[in-house]
Protein backbone atom coordinates (compact mmCIF):
# COMPACT_ATOMS: atom_id res chain seq x y z
CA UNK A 1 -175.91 -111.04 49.52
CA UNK A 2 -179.31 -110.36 50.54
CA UNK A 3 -180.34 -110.85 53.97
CA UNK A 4 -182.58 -113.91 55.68
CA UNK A 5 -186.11 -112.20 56.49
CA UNK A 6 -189.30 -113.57 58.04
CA UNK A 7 -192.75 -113.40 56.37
CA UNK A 8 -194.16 -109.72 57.75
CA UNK A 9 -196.35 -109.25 54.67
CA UNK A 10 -199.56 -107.13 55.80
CA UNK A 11 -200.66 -107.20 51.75
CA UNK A 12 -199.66 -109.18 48.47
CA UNK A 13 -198.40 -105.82 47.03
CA UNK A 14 -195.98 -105.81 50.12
CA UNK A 15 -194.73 -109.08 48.56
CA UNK A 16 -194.39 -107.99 45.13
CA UNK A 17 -192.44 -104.88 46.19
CA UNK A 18 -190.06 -107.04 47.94
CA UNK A 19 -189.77 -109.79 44.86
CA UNK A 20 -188.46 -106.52 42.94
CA UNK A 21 -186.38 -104.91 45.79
CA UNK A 22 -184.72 -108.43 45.40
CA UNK A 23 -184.42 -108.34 41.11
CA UNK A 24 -186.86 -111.56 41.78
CA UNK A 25 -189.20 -112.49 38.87
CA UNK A 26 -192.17 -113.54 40.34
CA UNK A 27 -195.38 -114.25 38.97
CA UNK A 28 -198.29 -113.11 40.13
CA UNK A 29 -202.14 -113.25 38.84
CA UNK A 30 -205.75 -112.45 40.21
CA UNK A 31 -207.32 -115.06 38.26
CA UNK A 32 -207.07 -117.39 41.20
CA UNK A 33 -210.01 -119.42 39.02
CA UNK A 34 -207.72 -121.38 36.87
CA UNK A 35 -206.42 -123.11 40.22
CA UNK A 36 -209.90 -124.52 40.73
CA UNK A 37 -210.26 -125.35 36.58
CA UNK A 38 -210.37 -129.01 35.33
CA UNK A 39 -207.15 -130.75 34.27
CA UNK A 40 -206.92 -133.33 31.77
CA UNK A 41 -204.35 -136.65 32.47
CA UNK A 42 -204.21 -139.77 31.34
CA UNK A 43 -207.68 -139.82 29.85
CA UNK A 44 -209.11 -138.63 33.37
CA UNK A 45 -210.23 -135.35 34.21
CA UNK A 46 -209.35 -133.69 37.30
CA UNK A 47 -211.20 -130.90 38.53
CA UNK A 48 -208.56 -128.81 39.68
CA UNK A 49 -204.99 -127.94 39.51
CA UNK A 50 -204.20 -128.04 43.13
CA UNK A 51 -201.72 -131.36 44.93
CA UNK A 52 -200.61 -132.45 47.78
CA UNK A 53 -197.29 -132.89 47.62
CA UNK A 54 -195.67 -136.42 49.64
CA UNK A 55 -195.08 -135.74 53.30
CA UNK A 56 -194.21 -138.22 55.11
CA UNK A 57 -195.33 -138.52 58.43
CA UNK A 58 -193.29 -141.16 60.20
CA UNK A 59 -196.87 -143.04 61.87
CA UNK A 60 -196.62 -146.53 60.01
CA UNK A 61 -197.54 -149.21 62.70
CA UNK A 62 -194.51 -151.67 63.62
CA UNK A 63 -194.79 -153.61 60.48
CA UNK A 64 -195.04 -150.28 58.22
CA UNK A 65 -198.34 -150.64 57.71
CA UNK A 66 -200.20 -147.35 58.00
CA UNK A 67 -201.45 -146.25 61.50
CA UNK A 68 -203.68 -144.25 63.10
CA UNK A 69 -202.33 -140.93 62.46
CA UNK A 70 -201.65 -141.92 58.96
CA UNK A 71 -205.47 -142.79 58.38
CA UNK A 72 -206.36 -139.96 60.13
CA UNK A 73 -203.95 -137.42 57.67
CA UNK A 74 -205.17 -138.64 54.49
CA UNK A 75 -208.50 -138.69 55.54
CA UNK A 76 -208.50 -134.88 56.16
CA UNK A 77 -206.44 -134.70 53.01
CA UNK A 78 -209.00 -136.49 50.64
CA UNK A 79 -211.76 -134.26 52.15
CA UNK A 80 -209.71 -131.38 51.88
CA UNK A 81 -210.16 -130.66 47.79
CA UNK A 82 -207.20 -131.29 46.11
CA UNK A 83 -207.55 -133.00 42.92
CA UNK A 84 -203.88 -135.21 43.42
CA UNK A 85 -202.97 -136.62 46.36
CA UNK A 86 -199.38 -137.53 46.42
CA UNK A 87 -198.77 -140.47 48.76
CA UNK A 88 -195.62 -140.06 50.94
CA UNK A 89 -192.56 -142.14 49.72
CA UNK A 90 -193.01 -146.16 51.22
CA UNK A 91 -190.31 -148.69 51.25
CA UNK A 92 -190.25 -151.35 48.53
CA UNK A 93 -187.88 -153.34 51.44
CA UNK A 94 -186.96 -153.15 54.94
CA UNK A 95 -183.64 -152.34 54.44
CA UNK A 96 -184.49 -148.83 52.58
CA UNK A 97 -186.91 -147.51 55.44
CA UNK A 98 -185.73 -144.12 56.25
CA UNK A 99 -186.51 -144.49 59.75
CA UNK A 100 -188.65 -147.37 62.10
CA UNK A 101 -191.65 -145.79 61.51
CA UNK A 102 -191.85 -145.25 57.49
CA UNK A 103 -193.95 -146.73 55.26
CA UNK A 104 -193.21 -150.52 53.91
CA UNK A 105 -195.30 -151.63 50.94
CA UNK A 106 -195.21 -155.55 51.27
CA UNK A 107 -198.24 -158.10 51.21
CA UNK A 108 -198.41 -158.17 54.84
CA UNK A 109 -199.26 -154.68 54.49
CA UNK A 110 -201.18 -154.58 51.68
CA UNK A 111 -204.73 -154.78 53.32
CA UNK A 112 -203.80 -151.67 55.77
CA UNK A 113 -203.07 -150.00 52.01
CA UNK A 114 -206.41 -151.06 50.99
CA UNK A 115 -208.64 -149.55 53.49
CA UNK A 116 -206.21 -146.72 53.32
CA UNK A 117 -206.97 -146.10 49.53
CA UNK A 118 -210.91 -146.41 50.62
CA UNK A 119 -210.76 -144.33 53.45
CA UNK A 120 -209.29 -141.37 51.21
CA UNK A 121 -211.73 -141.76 48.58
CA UNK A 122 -214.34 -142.32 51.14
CA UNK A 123 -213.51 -138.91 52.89
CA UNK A 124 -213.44 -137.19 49.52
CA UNK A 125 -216.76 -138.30 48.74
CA UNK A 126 -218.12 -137.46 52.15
CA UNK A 127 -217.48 -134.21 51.65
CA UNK A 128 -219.42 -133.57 48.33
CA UNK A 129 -216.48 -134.34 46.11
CA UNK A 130 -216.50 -138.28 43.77
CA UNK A 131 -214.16 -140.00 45.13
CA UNK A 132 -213.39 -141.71 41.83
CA UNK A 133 -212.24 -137.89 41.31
CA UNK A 134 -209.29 -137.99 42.93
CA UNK A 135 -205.61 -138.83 41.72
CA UNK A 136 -203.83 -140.88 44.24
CA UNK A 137 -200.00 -141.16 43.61
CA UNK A 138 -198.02 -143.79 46.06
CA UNK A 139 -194.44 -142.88 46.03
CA UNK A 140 -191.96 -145.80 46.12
CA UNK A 141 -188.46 -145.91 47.71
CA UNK A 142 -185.59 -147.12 48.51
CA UNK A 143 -183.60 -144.34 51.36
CA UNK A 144 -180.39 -145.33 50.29
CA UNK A 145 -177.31 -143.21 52.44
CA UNK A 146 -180.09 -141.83 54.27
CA UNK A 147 -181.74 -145.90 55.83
CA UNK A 148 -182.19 -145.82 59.01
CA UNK A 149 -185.00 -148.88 59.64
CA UNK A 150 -183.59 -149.35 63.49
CA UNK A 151 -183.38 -145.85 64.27
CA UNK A 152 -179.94 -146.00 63.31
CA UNK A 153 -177.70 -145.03 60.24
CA UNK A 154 -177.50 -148.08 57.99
CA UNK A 155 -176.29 -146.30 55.18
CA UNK A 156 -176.44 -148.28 51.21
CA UNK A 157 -174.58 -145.57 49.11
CA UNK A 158 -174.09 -145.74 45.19
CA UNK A 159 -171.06 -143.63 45.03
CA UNK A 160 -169.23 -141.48 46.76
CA UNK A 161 -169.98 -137.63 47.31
CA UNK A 162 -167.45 -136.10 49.95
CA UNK A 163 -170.09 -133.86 50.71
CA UNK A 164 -172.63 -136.46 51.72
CA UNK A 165 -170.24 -138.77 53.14
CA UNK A 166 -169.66 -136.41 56.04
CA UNK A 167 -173.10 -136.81 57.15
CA UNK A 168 -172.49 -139.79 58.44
CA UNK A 169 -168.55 -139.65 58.65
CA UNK A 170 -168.70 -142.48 56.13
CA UNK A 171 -164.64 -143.61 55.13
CA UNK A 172 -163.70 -142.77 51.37
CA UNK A 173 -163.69 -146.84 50.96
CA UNK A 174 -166.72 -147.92 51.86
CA UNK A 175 -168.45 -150.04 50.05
CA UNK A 176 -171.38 -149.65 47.19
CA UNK A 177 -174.03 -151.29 46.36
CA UNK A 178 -173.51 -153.89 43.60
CA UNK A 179 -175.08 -153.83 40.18
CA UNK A 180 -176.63 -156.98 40.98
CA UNK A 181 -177.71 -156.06 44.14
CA UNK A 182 -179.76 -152.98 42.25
CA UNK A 183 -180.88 -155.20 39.52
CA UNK A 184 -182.64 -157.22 42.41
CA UNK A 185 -183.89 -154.13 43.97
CA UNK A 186 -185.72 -153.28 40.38
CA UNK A 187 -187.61 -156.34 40.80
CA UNK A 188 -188.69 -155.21 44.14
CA UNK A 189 -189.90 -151.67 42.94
CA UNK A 190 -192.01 -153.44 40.20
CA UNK A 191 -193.30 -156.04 42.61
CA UNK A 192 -194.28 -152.98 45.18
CA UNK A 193 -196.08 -151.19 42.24
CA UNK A 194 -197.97 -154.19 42.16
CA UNK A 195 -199.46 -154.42 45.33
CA UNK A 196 -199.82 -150.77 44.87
CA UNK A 197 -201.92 -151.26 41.59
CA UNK A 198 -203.82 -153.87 44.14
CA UNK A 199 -204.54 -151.65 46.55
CA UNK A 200 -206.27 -149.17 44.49
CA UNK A 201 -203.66 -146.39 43.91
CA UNK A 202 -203.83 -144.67 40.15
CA UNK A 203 -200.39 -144.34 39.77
CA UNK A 204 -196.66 -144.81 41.53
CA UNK A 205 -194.06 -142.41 41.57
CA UNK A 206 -190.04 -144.14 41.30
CA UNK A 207 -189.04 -141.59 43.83
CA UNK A 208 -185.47 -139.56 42.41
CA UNK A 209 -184.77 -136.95 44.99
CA UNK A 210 -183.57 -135.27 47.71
CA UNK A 211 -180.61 -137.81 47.89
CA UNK A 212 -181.91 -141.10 48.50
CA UNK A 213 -181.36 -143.77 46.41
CA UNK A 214 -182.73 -143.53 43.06
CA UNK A 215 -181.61 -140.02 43.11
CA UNK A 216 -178.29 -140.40 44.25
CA UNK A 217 -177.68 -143.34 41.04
CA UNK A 218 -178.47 -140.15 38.27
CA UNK A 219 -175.39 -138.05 39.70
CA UNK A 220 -173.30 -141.27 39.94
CA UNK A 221 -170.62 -140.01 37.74
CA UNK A 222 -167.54 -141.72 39.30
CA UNK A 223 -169.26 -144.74 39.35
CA UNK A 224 -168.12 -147.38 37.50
CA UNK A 225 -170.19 -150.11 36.01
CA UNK A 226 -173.74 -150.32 34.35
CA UNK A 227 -175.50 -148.02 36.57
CA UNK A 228 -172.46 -145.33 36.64
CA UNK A 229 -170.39 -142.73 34.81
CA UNK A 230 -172.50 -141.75 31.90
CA UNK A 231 -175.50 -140.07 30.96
CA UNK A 232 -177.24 -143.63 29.84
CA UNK A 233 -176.02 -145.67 32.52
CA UNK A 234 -176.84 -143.07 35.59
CA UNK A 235 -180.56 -142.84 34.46
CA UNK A 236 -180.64 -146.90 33.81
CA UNK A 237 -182.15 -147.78 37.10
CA UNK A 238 -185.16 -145.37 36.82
CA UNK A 239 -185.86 -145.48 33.00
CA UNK A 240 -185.70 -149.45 33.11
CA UNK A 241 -187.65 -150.12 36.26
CA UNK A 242 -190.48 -147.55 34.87
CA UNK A 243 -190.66 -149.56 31.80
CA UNK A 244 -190.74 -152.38 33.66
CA UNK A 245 -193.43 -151.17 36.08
CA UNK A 246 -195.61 -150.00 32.75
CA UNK A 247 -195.23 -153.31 30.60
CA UNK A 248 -196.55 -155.08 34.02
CA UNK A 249 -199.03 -152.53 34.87
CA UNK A 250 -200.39 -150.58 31.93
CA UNK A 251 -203.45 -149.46 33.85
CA UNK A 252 -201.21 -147.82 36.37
CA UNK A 253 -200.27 -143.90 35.56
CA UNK A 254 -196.02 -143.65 35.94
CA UNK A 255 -194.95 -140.90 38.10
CA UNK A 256 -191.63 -139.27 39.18
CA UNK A 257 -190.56 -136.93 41.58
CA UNK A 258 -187.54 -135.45 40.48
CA UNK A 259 -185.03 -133.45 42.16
CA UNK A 260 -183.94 -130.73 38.98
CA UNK A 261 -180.99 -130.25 40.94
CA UNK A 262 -179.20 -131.84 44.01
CA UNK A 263 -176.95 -128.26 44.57
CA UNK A 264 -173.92 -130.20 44.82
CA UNK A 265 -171.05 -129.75 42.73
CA UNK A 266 -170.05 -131.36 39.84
CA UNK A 267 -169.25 -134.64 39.99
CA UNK A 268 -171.30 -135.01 43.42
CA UNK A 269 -174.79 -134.67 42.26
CA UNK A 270 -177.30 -134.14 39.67
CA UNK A 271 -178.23 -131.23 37.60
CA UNK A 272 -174.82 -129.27 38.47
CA UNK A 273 -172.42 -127.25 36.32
CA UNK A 274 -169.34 -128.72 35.31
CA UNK A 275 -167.57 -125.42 35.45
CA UNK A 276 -169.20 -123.34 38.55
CA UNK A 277 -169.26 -125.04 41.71
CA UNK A 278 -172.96 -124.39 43.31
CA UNK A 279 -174.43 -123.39 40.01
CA UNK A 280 -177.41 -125.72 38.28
CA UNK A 281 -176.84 -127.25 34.78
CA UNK A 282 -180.53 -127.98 33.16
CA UNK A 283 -179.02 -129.94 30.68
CA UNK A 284 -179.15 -133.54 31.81
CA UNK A 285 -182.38 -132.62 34.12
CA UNK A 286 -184.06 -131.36 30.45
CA UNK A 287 -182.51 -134.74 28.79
CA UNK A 288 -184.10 -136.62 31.06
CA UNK A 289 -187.48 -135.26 30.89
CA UNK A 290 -187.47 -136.04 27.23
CA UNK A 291 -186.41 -139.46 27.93
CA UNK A 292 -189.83 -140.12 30.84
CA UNK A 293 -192.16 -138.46 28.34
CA UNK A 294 -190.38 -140.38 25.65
CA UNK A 295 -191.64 -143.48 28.00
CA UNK A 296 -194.78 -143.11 28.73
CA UNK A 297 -194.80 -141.01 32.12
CA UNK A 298 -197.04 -138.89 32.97
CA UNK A 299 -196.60 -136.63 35.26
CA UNK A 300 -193.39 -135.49 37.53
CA UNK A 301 -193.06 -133.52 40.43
CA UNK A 302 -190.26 -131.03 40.65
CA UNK A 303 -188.40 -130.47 43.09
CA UNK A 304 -184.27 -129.36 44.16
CA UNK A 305 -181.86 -129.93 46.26
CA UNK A 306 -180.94 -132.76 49.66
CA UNK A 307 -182.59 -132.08 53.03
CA UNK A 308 -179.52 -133.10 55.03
CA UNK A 309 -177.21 -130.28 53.42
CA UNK A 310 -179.49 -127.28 52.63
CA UNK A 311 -183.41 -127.62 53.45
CA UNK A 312 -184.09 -123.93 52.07
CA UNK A 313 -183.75 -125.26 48.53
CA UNK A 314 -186.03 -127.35 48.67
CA UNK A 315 -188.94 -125.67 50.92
CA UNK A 316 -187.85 -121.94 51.91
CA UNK A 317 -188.79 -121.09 55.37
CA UNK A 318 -188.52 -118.35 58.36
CA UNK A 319 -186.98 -120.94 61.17
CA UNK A 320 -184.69 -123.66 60.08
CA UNK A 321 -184.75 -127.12 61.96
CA UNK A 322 -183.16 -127.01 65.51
CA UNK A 323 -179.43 -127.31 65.21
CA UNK A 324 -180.04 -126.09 61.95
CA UNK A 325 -178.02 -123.13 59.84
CA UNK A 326 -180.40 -119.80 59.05
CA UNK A 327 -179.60 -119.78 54.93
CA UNK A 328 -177.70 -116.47 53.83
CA UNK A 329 -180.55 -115.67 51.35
CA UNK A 330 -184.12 -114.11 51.33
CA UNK A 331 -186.49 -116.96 51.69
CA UNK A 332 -188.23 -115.59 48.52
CA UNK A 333 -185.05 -116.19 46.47
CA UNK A 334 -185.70 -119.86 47.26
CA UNK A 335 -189.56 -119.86 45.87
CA UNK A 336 -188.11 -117.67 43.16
CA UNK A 337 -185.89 -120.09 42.36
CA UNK A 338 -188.23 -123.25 42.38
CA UNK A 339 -190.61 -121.23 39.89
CA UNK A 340 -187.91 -120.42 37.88
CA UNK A 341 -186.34 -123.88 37.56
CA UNK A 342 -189.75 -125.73 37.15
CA UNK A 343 -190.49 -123.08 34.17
CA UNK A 344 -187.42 -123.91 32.46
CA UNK A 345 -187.75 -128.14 32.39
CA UNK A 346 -192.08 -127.02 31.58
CA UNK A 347 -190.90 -125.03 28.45
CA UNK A 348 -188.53 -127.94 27.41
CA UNK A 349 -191.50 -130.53 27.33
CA UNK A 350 -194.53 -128.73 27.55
CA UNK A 351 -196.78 -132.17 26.92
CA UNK A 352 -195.47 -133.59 30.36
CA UNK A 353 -197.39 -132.54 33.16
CA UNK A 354 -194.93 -130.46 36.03
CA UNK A 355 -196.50 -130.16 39.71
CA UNK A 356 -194.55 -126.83 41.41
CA UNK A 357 -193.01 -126.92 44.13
CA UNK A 358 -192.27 -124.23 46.79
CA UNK A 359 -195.17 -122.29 47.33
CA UNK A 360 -196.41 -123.05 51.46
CA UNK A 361 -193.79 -120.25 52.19
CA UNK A 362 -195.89 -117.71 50.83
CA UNK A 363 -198.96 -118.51 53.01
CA UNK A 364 -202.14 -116.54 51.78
CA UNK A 365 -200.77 -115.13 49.03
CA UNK A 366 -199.71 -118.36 47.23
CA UNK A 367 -202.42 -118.84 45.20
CA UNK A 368 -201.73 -115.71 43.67
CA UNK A 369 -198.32 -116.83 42.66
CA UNK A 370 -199.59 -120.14 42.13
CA UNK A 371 -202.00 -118.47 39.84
CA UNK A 372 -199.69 -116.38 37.84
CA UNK A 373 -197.25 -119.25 37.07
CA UNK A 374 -200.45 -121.70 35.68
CA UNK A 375 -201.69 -118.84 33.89
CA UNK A 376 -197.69 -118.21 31.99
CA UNK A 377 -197.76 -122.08 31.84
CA UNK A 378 -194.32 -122.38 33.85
CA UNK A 379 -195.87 -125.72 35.77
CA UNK A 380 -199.12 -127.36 35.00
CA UNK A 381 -200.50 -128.14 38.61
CA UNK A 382 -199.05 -126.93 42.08
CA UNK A 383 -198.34 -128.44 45.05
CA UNK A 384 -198.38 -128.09 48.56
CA UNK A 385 -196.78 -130.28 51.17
CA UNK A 386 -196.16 -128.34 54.73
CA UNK A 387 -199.31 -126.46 53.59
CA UNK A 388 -201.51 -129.59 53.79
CA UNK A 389 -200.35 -130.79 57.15
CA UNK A 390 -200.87 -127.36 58.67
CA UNK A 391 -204.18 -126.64 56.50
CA UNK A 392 -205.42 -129.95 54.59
CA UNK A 393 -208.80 -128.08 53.97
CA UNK A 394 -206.53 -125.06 51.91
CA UNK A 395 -208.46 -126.10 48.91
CA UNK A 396 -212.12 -126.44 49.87
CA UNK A 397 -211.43 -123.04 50.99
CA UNK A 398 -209.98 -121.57 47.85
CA UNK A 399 -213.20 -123.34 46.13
CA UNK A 400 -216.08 -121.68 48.77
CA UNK A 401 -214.50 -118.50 49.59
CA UNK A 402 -211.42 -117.96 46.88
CA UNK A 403 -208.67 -117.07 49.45
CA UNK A 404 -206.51 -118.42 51.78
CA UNK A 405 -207.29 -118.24 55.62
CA UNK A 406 -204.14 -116.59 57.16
CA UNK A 407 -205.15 -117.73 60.71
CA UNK A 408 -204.74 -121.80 59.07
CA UNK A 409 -201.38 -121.06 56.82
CA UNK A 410 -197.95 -122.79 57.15
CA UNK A 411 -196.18 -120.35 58.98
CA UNK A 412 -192.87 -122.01 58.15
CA UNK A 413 -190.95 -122.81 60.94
CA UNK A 414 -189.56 -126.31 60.46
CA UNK A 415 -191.62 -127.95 63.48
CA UNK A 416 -193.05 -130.77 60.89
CA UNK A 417 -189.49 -131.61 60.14
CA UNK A 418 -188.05 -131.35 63.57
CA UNK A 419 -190.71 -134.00 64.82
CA UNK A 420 -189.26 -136.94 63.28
CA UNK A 421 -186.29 -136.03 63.64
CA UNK A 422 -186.69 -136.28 67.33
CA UNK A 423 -188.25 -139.59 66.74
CA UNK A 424 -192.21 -138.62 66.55
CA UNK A 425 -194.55 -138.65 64.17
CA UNK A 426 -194.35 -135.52 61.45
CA UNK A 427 -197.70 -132.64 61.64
CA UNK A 428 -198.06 -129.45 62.30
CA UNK A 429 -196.95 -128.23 66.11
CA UNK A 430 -198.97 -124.76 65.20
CA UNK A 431 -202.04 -125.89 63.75
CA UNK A 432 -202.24 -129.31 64.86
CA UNK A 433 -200.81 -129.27 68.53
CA UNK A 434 -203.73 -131.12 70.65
CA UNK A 435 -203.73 -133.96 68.30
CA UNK A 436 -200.13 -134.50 68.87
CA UNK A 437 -200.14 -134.04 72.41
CA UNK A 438 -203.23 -136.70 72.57
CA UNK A 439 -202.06 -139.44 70.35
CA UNK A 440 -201.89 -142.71 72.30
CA UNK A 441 -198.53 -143.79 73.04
CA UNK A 442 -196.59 -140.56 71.44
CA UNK A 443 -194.07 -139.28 73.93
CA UNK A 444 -194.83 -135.45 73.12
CA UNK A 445 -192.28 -133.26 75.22
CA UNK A 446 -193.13 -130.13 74.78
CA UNK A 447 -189.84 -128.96 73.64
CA UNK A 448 -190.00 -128.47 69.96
């Protein structure tokens, strides 16, 4: 068992020794240029390979509509270079909101989504990049087990997973959702992608990870019924409402975020082996991917693991969240292991378009990483999500100067993800501070 260890790299051959100390395979490539080379997608062109991955920030005004801080974070996000900007997940309904402050995509909304779109593109433009450039990806939800549009658990669960259930002590009998109830709820994603085609995004993403709803239905293996038990029936929901979302919307690109793995056991979750409790299974994640290609989408973000049980899977770090458990594993095992498993799904389909996940841990020497995995072609375009809210400019930079500053890198310690959990909007307590501490209305403690 290799020990937890905080980023003390002084060089990026310091890393490298300690990816091989560990028996890590990690790639690793001074042609930080193919980062910043063009990308073709869906008969566009992007000029680089470089995302922002969905963060959400928990600043939606009262209604859901986007707020001040929200306009505010995109805005330095569209100027900041990236070619894709991955919107953060929003609510097809009030009932999935993952908290009183998330996203909702509805028509009262939709002109606060307009100006949004413009204000992005505007901000790109602004700062010597077309906004007509840029990707813009709205992610669309539904929080499932994880609702909590009061401020309070509200729980909709698909099935049950022991392991999940104890998050919020939920009894072995209580209650799914109905097949009708998610039939209905298809016709509420396609309506959403609608207003998102009408606001001006270029694509949606049917988000199908980190345990919330969509997710939670492809490990559904106990359940019985059409969405439930096998193969066909678990990845129903998010095969037929992407068809349905493309027949009504051809001019919108289909996106998914996929969790790879969920990291629970077999029958709990996704992507797990049948036989060794804690250890992935590509097979059905690889199966799948044929299936979305098969369909028409077009590009999907990978990503592992649920949040609530074991953050480090999902975005390695050097503090975990207050109240939270340090993980008994090197945090580079956890970006090893991100590379590794978005490699293996890119080799399977190499004509689908994977965004990496993982890399913000590695601060100034990620794009060398990042480099070394585009140039082996283990993911097509990388991403960066606790990156962009500590450093949204992290791409201008790697365009005018062709590093990293390590005075404006995540330094991974889990304040973006503490701060809504404590009920205030998510950004970077290192980087960001004053603009936290100055936002009208936000009761900013100090504590964190």
């Amino acid at each position: 068992m290799s020990r937890p260890e905080r980023f003390r790299f002084r060089t990026l051959e310091e890393l490298f020794a300690k990816a091989r100390e560990l028996g890590l395979e990690l790639p690793i490539s001074g042609n930080i240029g193919i980062l910043l080379s063009p990308f073709a997608l869906s008969g566009r062109t992007l000029p680089n390979r470089l995302a922002i991955h969905p963060m959400e920030g928990a600043d939606a005004d009262a209604r859901g509509g986007p707020g001040e801080l929200t306009f505010r974070r995109y805005g330095r996000f569209g100027a900041g270079g990236c070619s894709l900007i991955w919107f953060e997940a929003a609510a097809v309904v009030p009932a999935g909101r993952s908290n009183p402050r998330q996203l909702l995509l509805d028509p009262r909304n939709l002109d606060g989504f307009k100006r949004l779109v413009a204000a992005t593109r505007k901000a790109a433009a602004r700062e010597g990049g077309a906004g007509r450039d840029l990707l813009l990806v709205l992610q669309l939800t539904h929080s499932g087990r994880f609702s909590k549009p009061e401020g309070k658990p509200a729980p909709i669960i698909a099935h049950h997973a022991p392991l999940l259930d104890a998050v919020h002590d939920l009894p072995h009998d209580s209650p799914l959702i109905e097949d009708d109830d998610l039939d209905r709820l298809q016709d509420d994603f396609v309506k959403a992608a609608g207003l998102a085609s009408e606001a001006g995004f270029d694509g949606v993403d049917i988000k199908a990870c980190h345990g919330y709803l969509v997710a939670e239905l492809l490990g559904a293996v106990a359940r019985k019924g059409r969405y439930g038990g096998s193969f066909e029936n678990r990845t129903r929901f998010l095969r037929e409402t992407l068809h349905r979302v493309r027949d009504r919307f051809p001019g919108l690109i289909a996106a998914v975020r996929l969790n790879a793995t969920d990291t629970l056991p077999y029958p709990q979750g996704f992507g797990a082996d049948r036989n060794k409790p804690g250890i992935e299974d590509l097979s059905e994640p690889r199966a799948l991917l044929r299936a979305l290609s098969d369909d028409g989408v077009a590009l999907v973000n990978i990503t592992v693991g649920v949040p609530h049980l074991r953050p480090h899977f999902g975005r390695p770090f050097d503090k975990p969240i207050r109240g939270g458990a340090v993980p008994d594993e090197h945090p580079l095992e956890g970006v090893a292991r991100l590379v590794r498993i978005t490699a293996e799904l890119q080799s399977a389909r190499p004509s689908l378009p994977l965004v990496g996940t993982g890399y913000s841990w590695l601060r100034q020497y990620a794009p060398a990483v990042a480099a070394g995995v585009l140039t082996r072609k283990k993911a097509a375009l990388i991403g960066f999500g606790r990156m962009a809210f500590a450093y949204p400019d992290f791409a201008r930079d790697l365009l005018l100067y062709g590093r990293l500053d390590p005075n404006k890198v995540c330094v991974a310690c889990s304040g973006c993800s503490d701060l809504p959990r404590a009920g205030l909007p998510a950004g970077c307590i290192v980087r960001d501070r004053p603009t936290y501490r100055k936002a009208p209305g936000l009761p900013w403690t100090g504590t964190l």
